[in-house]
N, C-alpha and C. Protein backbone atom coordinates (compact mmCIF):
# COMPACT_ATOMS: atom_id res chain seq x y z
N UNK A 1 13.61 -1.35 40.70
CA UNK A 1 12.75 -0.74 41.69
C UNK A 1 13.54 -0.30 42.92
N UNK A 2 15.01 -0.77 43.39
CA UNK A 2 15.46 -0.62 44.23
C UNK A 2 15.97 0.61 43.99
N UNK A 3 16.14 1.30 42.80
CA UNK A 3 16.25 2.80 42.60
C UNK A 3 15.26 3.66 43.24
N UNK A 4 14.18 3.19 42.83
CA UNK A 4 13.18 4.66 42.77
C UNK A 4 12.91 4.44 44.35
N UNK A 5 13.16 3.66 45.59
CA UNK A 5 12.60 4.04 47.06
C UNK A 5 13.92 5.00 47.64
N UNK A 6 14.61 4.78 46.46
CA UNK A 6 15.65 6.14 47.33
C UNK A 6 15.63 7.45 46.26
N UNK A 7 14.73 7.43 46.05
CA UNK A 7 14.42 9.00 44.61
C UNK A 7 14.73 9.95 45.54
N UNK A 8 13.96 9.92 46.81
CA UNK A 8 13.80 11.30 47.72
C UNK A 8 15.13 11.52 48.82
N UNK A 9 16.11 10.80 48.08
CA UNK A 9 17.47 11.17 49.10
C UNK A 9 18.29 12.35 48.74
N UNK A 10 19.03 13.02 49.18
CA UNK A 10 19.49 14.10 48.94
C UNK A 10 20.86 14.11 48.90
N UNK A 11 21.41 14.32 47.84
CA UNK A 11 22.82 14.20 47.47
C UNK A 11 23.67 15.24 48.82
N UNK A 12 25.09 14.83 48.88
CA UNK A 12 25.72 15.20 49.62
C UNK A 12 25.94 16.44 50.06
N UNK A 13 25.83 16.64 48.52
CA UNK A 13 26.96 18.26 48.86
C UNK A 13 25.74 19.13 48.86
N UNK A 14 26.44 20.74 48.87
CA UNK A 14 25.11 21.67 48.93
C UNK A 14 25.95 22.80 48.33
N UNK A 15 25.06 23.28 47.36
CA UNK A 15 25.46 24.37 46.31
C UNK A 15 25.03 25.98 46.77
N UNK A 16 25.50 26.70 47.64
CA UNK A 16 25.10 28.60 47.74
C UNK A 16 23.68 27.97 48.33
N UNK A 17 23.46 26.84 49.56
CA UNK A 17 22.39 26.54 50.40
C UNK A 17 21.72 25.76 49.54
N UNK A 18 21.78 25.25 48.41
CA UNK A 18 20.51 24.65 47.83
C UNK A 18 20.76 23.24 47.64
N UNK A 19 20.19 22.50 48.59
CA UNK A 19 20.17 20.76 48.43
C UNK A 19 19.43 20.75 46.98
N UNK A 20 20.32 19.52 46.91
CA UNK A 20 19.58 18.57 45.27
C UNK A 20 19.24 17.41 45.47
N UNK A 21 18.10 16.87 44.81
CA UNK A 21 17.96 14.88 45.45
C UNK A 21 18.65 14.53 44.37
N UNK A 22 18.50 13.13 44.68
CA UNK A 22 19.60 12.47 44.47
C UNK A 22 18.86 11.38 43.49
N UNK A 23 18.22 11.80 42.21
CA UNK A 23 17.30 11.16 41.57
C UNK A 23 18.22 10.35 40.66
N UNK A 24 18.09 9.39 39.65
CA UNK A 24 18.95 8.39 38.97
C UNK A 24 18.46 9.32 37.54
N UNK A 25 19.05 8.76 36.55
CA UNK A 25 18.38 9.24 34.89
C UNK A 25 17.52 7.78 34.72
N UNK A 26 16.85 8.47 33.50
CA UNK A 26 16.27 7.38 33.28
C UNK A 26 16.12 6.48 32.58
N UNK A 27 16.14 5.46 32.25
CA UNK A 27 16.69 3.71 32.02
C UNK A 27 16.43 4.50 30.27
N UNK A 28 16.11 4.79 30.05
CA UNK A 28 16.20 5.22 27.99
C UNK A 28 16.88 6.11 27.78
N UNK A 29 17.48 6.89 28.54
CA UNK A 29 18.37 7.72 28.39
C UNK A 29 19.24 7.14 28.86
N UNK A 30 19.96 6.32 29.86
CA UNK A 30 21.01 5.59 29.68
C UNK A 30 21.29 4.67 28.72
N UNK A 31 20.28 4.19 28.58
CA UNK A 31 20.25 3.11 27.37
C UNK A 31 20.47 3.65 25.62
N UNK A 32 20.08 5.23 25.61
CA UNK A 32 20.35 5.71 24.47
C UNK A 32 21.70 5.97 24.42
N UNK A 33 22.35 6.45 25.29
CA UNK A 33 23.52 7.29 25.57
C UNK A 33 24.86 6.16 25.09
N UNK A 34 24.10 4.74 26.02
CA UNK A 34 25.73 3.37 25.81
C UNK A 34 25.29 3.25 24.21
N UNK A 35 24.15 3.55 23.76
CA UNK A 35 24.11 2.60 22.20
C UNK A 35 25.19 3.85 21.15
N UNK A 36 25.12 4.95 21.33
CA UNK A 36 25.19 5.80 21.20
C UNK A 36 27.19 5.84 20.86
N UNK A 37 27.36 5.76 22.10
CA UNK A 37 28.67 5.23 22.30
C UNK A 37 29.39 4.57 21.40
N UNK A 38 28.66 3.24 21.68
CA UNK A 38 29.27 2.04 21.43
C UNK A 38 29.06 2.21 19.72
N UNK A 39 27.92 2.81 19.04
CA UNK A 39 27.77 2.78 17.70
C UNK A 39 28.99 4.36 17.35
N UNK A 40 29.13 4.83 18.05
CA UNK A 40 30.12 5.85 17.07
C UNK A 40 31.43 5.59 17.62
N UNK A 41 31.77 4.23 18.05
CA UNK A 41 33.11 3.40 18.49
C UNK A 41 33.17 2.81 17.38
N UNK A 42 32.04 1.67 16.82
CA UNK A 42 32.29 1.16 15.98
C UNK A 42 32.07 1.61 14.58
N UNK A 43 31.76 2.87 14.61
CA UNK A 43 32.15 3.69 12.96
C UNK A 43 33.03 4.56 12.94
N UNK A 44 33.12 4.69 14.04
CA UNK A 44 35.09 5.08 13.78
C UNK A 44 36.34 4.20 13.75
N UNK A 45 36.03 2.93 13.92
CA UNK A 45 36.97 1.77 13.71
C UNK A 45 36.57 1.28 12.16
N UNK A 46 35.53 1.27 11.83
CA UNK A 46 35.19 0.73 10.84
C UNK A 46 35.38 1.57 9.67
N UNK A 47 34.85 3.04 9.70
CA UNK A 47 34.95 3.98 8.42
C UNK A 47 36.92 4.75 8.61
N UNK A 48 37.11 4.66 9.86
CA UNK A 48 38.82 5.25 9.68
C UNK A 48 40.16 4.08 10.33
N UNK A 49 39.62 3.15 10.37
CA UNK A 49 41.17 2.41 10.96
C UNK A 49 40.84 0.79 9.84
N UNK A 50 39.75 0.20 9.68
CA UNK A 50 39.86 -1.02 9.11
C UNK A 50 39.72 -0.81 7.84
N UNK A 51 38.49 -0.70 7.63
CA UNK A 51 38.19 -1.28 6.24
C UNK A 51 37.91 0.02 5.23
N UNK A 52 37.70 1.35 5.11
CA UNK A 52 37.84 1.87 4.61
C UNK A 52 39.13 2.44 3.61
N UNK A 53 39.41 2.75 2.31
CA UNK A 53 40.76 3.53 1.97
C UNK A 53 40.49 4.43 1.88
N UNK A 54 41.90 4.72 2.39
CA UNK A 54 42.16 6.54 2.68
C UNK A 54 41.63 7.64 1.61
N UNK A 55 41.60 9.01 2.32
CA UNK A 55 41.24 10.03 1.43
C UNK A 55 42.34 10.12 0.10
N UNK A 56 43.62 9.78 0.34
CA UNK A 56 44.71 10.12 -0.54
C UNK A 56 44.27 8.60 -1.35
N UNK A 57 43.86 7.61 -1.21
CA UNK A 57 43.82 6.27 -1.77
C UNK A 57 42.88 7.12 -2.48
N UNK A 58 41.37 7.27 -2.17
CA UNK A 58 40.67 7.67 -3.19
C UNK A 58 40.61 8.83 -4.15
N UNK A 59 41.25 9.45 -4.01
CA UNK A 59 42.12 10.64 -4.91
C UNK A 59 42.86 9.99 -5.72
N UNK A 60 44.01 8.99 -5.23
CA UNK A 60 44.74 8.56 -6.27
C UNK A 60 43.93 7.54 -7.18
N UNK A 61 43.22 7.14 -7.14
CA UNK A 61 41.71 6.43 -8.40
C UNK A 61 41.12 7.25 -8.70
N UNK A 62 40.49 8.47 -8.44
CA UNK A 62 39.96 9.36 -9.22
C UNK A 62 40.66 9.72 -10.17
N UNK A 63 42.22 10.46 -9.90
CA UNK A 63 42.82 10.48 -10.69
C UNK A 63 43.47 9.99 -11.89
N UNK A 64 43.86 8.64 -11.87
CA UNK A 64 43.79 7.23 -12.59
C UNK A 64 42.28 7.55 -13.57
N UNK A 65 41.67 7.63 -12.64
CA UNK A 65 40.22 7.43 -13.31
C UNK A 65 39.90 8.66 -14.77
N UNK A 66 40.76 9.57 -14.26
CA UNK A 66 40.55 10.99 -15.41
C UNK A 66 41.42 10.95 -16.04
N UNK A 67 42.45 10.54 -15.78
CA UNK A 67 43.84 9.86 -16.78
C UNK A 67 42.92 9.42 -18.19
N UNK A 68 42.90 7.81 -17.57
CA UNK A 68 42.60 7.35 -18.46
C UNK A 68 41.14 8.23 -19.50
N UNK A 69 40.29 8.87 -18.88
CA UNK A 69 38.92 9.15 -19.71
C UNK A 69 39.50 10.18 -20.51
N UNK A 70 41.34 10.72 -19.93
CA UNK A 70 41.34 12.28 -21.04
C UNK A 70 42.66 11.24 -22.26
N UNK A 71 42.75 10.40 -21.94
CA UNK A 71 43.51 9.65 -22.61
C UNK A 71 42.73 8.80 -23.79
N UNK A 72 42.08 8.14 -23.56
CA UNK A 72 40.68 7.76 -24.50
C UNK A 72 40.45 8.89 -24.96
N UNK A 73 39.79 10.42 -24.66
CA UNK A 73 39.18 11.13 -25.33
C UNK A 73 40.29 11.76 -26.81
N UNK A 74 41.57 11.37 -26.10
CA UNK A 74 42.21 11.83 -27.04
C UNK A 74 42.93 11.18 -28.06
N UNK A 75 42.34 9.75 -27.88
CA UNK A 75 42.53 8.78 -28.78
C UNK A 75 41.37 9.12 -29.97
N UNK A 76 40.42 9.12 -29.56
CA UNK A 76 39.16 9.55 -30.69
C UNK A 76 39.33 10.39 -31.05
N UNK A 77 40.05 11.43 -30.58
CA UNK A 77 40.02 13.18 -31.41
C UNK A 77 40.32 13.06 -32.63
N UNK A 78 39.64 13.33 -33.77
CA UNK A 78 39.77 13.07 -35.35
C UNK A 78 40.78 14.67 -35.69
N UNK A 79 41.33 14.34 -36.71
CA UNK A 79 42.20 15.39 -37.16
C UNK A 79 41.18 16.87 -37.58
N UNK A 80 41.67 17.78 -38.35
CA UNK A 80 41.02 19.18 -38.42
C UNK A 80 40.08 18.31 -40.03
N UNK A 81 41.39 17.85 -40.60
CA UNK A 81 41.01 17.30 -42.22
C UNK A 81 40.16 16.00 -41.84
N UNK A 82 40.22 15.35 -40.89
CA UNK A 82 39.18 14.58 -40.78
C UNK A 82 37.66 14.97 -40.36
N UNK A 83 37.35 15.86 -39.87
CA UNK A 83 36.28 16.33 -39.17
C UNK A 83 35.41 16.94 -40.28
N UNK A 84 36.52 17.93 -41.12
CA UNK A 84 36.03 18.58 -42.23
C UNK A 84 35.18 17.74 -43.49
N UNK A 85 36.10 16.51 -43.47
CA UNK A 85 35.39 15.11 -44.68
C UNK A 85 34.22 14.41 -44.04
N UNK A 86 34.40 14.40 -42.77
CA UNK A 86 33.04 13.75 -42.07
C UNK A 86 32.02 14.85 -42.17
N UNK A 87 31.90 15.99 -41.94
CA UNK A 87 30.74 16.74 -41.98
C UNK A 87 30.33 16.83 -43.09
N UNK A 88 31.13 16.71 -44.41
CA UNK A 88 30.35 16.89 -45.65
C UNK A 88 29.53 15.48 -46.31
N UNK A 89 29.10 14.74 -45.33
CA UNK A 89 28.21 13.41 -45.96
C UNK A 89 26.91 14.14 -45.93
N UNK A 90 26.24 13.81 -46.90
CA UNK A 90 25.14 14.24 -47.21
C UNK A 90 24.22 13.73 -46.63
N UNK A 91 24.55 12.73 -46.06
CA UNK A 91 23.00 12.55 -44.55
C UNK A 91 23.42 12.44 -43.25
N UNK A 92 24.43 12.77 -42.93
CA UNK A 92 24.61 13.63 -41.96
C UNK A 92 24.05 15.39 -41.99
N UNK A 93 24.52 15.71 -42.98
CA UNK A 93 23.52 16.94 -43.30
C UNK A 93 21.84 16.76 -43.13
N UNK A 94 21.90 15.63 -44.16
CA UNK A 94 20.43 15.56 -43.87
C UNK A 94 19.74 14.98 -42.29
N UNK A 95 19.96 14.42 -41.66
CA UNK A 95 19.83 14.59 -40.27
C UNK A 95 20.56 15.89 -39.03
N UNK A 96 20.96 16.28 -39.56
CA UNK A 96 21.13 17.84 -39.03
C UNK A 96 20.38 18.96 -39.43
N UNK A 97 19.41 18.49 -40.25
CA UNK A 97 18.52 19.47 -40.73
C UNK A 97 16.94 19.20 -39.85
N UNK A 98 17.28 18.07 -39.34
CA UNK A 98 15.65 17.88 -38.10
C UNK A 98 16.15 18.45 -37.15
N UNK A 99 17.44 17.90 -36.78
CA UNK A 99 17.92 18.55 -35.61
C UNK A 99 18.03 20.47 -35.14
N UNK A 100 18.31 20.74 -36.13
CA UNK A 100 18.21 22.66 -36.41
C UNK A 100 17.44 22.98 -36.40
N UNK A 101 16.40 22.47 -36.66
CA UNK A 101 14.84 22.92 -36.83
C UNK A 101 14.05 22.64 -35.59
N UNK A 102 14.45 21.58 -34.88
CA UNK A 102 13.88 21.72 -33.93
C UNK A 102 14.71 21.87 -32.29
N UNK A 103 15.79 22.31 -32.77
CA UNK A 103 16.56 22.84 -31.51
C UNK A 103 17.40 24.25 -31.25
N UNK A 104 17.86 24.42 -32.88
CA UNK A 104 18.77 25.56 -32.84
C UNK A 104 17.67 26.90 -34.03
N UNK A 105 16.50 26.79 -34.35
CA UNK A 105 15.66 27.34 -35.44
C UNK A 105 14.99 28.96 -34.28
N UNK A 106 14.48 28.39 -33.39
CA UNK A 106 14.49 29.55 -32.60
C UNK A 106 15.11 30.47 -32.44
N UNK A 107 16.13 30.47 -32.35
CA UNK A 107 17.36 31.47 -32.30
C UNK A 107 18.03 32.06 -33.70
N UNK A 108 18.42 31.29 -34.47
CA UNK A 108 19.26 31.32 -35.83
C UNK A 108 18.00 31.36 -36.46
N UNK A 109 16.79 31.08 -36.79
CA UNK A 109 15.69 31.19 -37.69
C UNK A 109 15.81 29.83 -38.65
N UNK A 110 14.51 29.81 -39.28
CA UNK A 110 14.65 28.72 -40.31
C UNK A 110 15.49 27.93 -41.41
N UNK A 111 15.87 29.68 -41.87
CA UNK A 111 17.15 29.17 -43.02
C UNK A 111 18.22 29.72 -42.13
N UNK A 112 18.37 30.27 -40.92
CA UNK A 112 19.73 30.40 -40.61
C UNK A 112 20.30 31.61 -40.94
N UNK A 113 19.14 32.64 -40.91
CA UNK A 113 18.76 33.72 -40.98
C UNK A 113 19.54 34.66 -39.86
N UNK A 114 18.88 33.77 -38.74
CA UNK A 114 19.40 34.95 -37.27
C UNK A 114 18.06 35.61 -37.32
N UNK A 115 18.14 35.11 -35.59
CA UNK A 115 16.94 36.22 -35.01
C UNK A 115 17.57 37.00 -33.72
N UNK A 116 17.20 36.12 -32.94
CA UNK A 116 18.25 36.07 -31.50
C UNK A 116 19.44 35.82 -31.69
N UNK A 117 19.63 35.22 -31.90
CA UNK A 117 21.54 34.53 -32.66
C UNK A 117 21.67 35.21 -33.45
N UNK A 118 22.86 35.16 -33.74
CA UNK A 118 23.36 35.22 -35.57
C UNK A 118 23.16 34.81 -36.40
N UNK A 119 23.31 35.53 -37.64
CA UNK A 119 22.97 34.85 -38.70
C UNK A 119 23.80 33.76 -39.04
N UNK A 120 23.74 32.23 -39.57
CA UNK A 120 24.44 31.59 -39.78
C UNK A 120 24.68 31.15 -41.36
N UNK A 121 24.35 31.94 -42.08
CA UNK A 121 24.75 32.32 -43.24
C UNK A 121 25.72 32.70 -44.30
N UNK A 122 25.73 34.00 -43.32
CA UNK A 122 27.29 34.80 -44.13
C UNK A 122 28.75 34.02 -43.75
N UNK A 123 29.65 34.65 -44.28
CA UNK A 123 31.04 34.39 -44.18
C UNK A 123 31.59 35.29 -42.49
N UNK A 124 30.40 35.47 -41.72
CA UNK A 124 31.00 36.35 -40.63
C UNK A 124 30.27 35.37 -39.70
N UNK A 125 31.70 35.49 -38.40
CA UNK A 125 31.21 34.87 -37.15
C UNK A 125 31.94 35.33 -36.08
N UNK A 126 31.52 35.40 -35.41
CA UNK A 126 31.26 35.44 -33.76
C UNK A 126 32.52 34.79 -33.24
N UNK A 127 32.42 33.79 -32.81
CA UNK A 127 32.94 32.40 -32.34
C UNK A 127 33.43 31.66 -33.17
N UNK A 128 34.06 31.98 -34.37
CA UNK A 128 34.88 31.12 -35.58
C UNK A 128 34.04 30.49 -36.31
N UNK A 129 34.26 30.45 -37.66
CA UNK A 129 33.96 29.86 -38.99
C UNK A 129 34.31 28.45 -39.10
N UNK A 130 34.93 27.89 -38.75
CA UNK A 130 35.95 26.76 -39.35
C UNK A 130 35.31 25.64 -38.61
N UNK A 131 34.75 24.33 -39.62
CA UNK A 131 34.05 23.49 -38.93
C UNK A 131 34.43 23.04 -37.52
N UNK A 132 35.61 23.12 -37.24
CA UNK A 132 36.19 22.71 -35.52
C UNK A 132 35.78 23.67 -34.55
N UNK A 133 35.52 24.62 -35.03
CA UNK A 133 35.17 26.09 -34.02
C UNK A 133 33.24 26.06 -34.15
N UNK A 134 32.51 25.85 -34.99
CA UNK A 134 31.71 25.68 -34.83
C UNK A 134 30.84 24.00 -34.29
N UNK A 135 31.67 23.39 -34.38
CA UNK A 135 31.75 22.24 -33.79
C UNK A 135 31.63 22.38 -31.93
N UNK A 136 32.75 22.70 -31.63
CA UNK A 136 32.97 23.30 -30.31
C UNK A 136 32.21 24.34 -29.57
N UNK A 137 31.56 25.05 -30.72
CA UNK A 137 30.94 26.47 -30.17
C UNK A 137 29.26 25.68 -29.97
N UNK A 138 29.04 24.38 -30.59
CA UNK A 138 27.38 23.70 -30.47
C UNK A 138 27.54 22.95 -29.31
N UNK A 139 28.38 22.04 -29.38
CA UNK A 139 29.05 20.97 -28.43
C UNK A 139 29.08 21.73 -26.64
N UNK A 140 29.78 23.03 -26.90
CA UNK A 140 30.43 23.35 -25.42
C UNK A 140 28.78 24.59 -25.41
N UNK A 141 28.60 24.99 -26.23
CA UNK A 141 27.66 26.60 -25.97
C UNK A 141 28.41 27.39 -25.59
N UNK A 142 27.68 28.94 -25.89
CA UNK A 142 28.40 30.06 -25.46
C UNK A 142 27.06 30.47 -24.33
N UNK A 143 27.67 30.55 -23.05
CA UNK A 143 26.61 31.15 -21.84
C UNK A 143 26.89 32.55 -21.95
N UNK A 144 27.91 33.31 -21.87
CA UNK A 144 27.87 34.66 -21.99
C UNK A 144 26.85 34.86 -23.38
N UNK A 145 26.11 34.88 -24.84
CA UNK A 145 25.54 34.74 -25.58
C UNK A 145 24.32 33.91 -25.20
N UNK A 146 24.09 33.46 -23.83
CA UNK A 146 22.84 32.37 -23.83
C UNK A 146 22.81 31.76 -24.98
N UNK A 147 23.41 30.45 -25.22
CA UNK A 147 23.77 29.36 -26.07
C UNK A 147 23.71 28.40 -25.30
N UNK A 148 23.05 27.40 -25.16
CA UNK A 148 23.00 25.79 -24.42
C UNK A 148 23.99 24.95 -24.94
N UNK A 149 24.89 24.65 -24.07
CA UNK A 149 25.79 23.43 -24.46
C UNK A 149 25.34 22.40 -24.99
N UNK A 150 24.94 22.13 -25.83
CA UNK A 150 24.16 20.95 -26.89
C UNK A 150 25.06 19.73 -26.69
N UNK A 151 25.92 19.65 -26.40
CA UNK A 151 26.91 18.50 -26.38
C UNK A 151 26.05 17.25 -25.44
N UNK A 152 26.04 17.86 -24.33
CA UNK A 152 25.44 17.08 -23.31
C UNK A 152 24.05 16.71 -23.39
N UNK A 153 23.13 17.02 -24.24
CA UNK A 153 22.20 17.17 -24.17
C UNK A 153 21.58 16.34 -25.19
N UNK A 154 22.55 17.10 -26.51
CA UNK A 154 22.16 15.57 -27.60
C UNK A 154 23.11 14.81 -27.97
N UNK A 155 24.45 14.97 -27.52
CA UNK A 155 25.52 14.09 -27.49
C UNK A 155 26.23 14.12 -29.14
N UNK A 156 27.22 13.57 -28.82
CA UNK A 156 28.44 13.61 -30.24
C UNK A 156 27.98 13.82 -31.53
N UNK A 157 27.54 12.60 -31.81
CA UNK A 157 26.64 12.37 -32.80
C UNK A 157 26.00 13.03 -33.78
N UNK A 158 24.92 13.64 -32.64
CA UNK A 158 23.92 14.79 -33.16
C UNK A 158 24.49 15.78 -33.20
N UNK A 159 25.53 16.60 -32.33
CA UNK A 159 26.14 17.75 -32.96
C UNK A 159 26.68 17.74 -33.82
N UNK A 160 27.44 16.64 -34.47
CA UNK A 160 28.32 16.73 -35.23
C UNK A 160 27.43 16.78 -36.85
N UNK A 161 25.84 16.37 -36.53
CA UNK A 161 25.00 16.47 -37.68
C UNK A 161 24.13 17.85 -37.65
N UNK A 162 24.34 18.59 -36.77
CA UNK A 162 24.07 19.59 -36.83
C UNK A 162 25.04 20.43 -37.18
N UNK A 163 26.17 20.28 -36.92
CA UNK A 163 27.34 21.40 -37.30
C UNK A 163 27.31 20.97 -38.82
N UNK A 164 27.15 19.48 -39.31
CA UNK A 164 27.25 19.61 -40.90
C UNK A 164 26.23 20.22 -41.54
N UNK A 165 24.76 20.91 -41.03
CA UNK A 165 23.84 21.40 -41.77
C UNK A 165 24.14 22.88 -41.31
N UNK A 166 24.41 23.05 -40.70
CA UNK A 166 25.10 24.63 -40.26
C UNK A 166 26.48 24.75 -41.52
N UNK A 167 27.11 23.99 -41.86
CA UNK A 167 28.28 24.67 -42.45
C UNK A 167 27.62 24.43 -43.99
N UNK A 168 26.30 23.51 -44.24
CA UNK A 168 25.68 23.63 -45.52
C UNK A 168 24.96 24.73 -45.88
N UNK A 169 24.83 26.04 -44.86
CA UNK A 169 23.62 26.93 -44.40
C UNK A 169 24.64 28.25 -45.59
N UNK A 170 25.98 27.47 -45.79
CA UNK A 170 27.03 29.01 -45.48
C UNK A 170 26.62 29.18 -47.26
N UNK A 171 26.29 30.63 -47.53
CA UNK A 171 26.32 31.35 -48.68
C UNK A 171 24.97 31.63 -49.20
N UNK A 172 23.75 30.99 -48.79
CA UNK A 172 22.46 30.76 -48.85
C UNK A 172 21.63 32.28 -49.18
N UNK A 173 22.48 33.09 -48.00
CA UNK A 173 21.50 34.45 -48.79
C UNK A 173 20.40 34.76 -48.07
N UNK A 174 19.53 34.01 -47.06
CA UNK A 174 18.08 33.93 -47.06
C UNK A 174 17.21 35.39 -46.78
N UNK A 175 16.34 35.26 -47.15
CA UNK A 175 15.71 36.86 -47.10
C UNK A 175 15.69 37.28 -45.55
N UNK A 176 15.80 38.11 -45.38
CA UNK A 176 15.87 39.21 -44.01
C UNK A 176 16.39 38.86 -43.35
N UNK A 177 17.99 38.00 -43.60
CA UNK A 177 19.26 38.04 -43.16
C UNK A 177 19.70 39.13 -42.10
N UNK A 178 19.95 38.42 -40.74
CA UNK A 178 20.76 39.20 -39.87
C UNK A 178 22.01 40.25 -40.37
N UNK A 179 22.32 41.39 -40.54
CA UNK A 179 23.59 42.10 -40.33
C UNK A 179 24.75 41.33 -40.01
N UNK A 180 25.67 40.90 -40.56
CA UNK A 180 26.77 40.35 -40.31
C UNK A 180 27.48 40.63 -39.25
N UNK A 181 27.93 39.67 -38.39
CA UNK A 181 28.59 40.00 -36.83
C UNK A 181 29.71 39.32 -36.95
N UNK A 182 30.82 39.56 -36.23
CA UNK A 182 31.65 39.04 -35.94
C UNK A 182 33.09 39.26 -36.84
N UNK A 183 33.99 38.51 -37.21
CA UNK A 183 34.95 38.52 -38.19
C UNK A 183 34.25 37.29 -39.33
N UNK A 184 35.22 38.28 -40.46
CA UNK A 184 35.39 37.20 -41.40
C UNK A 184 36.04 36.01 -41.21
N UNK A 185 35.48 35.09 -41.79
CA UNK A 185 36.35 33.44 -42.23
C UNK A 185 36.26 32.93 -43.74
């Protein structure tokens, strides 16, 4: 209270004739201003001098971190001749045949005909013949072609039972077969 009986005093100086009083701020605005302070004192001690690691620390674990996941991935990578013997189990086919039908049938048609897509039929392709290329071409998608990366979506597994009913599709013939695109394989 001993503030506010001197509200109406008038500061010293004088600006191009114009007195100013000499009023205080007020107690929440000082009070916001020290918290204010004092809290971005102690998150700059705390997030850059103590306890945080550095930007280069956490780069060097990310990195570590992708090491190892492209190092694993390339422990699992099955050979060309292995991929080729795994796709020909016959229920893997046969579970790649729910899967086509109800994910890739829109596009390629029922028997694999080609509507929107290609036909997946003939001995001609687009994006390679050879179970590793069509493997890759379900797995990754083609976006220039509007193709959905299926990989992510239904994971290893299921592509790899879909690429075996796709490479069972090849020689089939089906009536009103797409025009052949692409190169031979």
């Amino acid at each position: 209270m001993a503030d506010r009986k001197n509200k109406d005093e008038l500061r010293p100086e004088k600006v191009d004739g114009i007195e100013l009083l000499d009023n205080p701020l007020p107690t929440w605005w000082v009070a916001l201003f020290n918290f204010s302070m004092i809290f971005g004192l102690g998150y700059f001690m705390w997030f850059h001098i103590l306890n945080k690691p550095s930007l280069q620390d956490e780069l060097l674990q990310d990195r570590k971190a992708h090491e190892q996941l492209v190092a694993a991935r390339e422990q699992v990578a099955l050979s060309p001749e292995d991929v080729a013997v795994r796709l020909q189990d016959p229920k893997l086919v046969q579970d790649g045949k729910g899967l086509y039908a109800a994910h890739c049938s829109p596009c390629h048609g029922q028997q694999g005909e080609g509507t929107v897509g290609p036909n997946l039929t003939d001995k001609y392709w687009i994006h390679g013949g050879t179970p590793e290329m069509i493997l890759t071409s379900i797995s990754e998608g083609i976006p220039a072609m509007g193709m959905v990366a299926w990989g992510p979506i239904l994971g290893q597994a299921k592509v790899e039972a879909v690429t075996a009913y796709v490479l069972s599709l090849q020689g089939t013939k089906p009536a009103n077969g797409k025009a052949p695109q692409g190169d031979e394989f």
